[in-house]
C-alpha atoms as a PDB file:
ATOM      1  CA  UNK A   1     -10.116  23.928 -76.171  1.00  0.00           C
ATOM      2  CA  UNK A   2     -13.128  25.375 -77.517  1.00  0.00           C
ATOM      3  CA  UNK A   3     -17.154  24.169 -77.088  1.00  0.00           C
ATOM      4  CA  UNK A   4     -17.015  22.443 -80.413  1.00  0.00           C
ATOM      5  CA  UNK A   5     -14.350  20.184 -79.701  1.00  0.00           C
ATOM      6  CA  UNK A   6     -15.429  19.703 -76.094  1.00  0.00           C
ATOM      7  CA  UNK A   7     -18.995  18.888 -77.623  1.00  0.00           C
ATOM      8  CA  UNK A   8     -17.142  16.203 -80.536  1.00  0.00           C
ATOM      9  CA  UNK A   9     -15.263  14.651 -77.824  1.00  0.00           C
ATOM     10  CA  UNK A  10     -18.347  13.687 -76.075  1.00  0.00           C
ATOM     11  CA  UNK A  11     -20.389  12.577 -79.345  1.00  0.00           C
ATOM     12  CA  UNK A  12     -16.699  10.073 -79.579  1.00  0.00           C
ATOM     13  CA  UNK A  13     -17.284   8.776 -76.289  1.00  0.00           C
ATOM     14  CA  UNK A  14     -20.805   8.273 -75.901  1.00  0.00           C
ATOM     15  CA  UNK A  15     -20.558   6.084 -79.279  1.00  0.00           C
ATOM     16  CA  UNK A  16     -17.796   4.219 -78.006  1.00  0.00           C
ATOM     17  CA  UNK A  17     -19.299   3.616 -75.132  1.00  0.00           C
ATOM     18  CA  UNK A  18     -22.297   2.383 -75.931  1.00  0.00           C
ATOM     19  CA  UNK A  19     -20.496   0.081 -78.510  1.00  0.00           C
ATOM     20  CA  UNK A  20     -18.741  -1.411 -75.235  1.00  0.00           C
ATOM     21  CA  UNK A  21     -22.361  -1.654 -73.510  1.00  0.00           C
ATOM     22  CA  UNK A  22     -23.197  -3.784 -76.531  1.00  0.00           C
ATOM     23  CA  UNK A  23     -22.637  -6.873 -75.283  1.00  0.00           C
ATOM     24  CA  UNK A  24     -24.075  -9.129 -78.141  1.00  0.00           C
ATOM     25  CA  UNK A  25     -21.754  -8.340 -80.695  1.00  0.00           C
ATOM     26  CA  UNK A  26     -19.792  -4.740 -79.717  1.00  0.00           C
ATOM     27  CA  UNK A  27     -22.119  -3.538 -82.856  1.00  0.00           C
ATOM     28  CA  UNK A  28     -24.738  -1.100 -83.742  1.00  0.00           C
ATOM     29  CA  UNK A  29     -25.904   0.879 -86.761  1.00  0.00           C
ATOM     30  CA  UNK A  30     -25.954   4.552 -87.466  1.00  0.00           C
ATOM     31  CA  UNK A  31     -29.312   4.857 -87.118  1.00  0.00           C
ATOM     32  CA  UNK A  32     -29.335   3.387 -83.350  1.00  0.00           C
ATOM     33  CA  UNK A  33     -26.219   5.442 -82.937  1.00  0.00           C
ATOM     34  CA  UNK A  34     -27.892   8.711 -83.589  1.00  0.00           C
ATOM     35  CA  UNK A  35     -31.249   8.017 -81.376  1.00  0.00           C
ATOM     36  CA  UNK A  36     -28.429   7.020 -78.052  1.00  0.00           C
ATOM     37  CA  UNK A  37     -26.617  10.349 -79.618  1.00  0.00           C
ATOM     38  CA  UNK A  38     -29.966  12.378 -78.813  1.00  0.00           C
ATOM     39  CA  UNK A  39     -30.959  10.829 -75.748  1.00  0.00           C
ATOM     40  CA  UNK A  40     -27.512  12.076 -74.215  1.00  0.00           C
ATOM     41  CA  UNK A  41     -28.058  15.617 -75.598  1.00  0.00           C
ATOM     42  CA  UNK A  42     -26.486  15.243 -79.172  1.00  0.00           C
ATOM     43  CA  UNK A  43     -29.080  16.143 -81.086  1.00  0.00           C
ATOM     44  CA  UNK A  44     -27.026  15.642 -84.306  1.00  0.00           C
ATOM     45  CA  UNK A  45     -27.737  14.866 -88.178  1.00  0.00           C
ATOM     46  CA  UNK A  46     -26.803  10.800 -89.912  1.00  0.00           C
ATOM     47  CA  UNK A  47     -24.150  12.532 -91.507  1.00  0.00           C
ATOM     48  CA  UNK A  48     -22.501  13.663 -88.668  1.00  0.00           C
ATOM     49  CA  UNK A  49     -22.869  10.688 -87.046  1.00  0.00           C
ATOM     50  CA  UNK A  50     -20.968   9.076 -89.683  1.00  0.00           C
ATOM     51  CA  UNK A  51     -18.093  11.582 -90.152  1.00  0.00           C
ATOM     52  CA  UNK A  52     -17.278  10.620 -86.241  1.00  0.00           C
ATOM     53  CA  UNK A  53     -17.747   6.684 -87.265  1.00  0.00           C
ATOM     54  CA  UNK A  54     -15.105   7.739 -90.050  1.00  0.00           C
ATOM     55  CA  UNK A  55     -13.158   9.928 -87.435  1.00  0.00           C
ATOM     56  CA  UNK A  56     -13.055   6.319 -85.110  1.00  0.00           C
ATOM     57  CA  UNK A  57     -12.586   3.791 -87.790  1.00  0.00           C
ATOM     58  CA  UNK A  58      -9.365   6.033 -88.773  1.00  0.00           C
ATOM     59  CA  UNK A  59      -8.193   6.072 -85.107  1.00  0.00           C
ATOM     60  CA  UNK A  60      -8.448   1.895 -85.520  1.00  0.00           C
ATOM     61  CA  UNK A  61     -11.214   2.069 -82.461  1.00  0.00           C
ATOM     62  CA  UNK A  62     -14.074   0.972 -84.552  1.00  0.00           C
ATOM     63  CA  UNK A  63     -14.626  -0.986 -87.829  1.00  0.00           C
ATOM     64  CA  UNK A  64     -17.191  -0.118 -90.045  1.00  0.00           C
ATOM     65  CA  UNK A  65     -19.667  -2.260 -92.633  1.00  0.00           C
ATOM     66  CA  UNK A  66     -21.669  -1.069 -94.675  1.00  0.00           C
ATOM     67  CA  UNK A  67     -24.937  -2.961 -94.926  1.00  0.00           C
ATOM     68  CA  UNK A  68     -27.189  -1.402 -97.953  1.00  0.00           C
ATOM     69  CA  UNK A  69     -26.624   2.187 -97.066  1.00  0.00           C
ATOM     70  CA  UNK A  70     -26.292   1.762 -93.489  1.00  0.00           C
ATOM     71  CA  UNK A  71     -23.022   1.880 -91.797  1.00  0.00           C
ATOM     72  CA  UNK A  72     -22.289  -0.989 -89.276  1.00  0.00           C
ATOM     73  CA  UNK A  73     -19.617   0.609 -86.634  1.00  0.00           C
ATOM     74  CA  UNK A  74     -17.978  -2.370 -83.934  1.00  0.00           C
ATOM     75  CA  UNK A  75     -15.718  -1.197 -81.384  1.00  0.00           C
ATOM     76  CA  UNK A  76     -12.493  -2.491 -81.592  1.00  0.00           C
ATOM     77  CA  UNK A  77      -9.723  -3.871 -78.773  1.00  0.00           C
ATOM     78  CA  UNK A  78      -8.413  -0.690 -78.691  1.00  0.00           C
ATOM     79  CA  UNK A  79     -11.767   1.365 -78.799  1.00  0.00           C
ATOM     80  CA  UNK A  80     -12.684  -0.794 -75.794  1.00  0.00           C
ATOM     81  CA  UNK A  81     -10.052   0.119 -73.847  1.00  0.00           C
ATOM     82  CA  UNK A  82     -10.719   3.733 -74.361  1.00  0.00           C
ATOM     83  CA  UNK A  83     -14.483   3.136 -73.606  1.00  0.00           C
ATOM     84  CA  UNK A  84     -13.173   2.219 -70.370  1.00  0.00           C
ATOM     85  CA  UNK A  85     -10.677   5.134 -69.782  1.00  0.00           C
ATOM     86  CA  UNK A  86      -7.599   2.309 -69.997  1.00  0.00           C
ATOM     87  CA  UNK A  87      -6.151   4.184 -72.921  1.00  0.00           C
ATOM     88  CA  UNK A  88      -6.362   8.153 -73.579  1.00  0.00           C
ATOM     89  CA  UNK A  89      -6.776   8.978 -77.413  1.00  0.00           C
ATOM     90  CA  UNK A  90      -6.596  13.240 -78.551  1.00  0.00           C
ATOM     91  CA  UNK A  91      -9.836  13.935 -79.608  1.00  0.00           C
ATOM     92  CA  UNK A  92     -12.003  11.405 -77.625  1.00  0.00           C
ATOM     93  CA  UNK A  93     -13.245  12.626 -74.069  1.00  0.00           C
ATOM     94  CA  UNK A  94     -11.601  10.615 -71.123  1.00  0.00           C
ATOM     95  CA  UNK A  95     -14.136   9.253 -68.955  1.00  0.00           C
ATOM     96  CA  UNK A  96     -14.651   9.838 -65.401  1.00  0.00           C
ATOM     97  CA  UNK A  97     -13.667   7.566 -63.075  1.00  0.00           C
ATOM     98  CA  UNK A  98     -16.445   4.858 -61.846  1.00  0.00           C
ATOM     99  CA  UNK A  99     -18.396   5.921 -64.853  1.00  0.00           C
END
């Protein structure tokens, strides 16, 4: 595996998982996505924070709403139970246990 995908697994997780830490609604915009994004290190651009929402809604972890021209992303069942390291999915980083 190369640093790219190592570095796109992360960006995955740390959206799912802050989805899960969501606990009014599992639901946060792009916008809020990308600041978490950067405060873990992911210094990365709206549009590629919505090319991984697109990569997750099409792995049925999140659902997405759009809302003007902001995407909505809301962790699913499934994308909680990867959050939480319950379920492995290729291309999302496993988390470590205890985290």
């Amino acid at each position: 595996m190369d640093y790219s995908e190592l570095i796109t697994q992360d960006i995955r997780l740390v959206i799912l998982r802050t989805l899960a830490e969501e606990k009014t609604g599992y639901s946060l915009n792009e916008s809020i996505l990308q600041s978490v994004l950067g405060l873990f290190g992911h210094k990365v651009s709206r549009d590629r924070v919505r090319t991984e929402l697109a990569w997750l809604s099409e792995q049925h972890l999140v659902n997405l709403t759009d809302v003007l021209t902001v995407k909505v992303a809301e962790i699913t069942s499934r994308g909680l139970d990867v959050a939480n390291g319950t379920v492995t999915v290729p291309g999302v980083k496993r988390p470590r246990p205890g985290c």
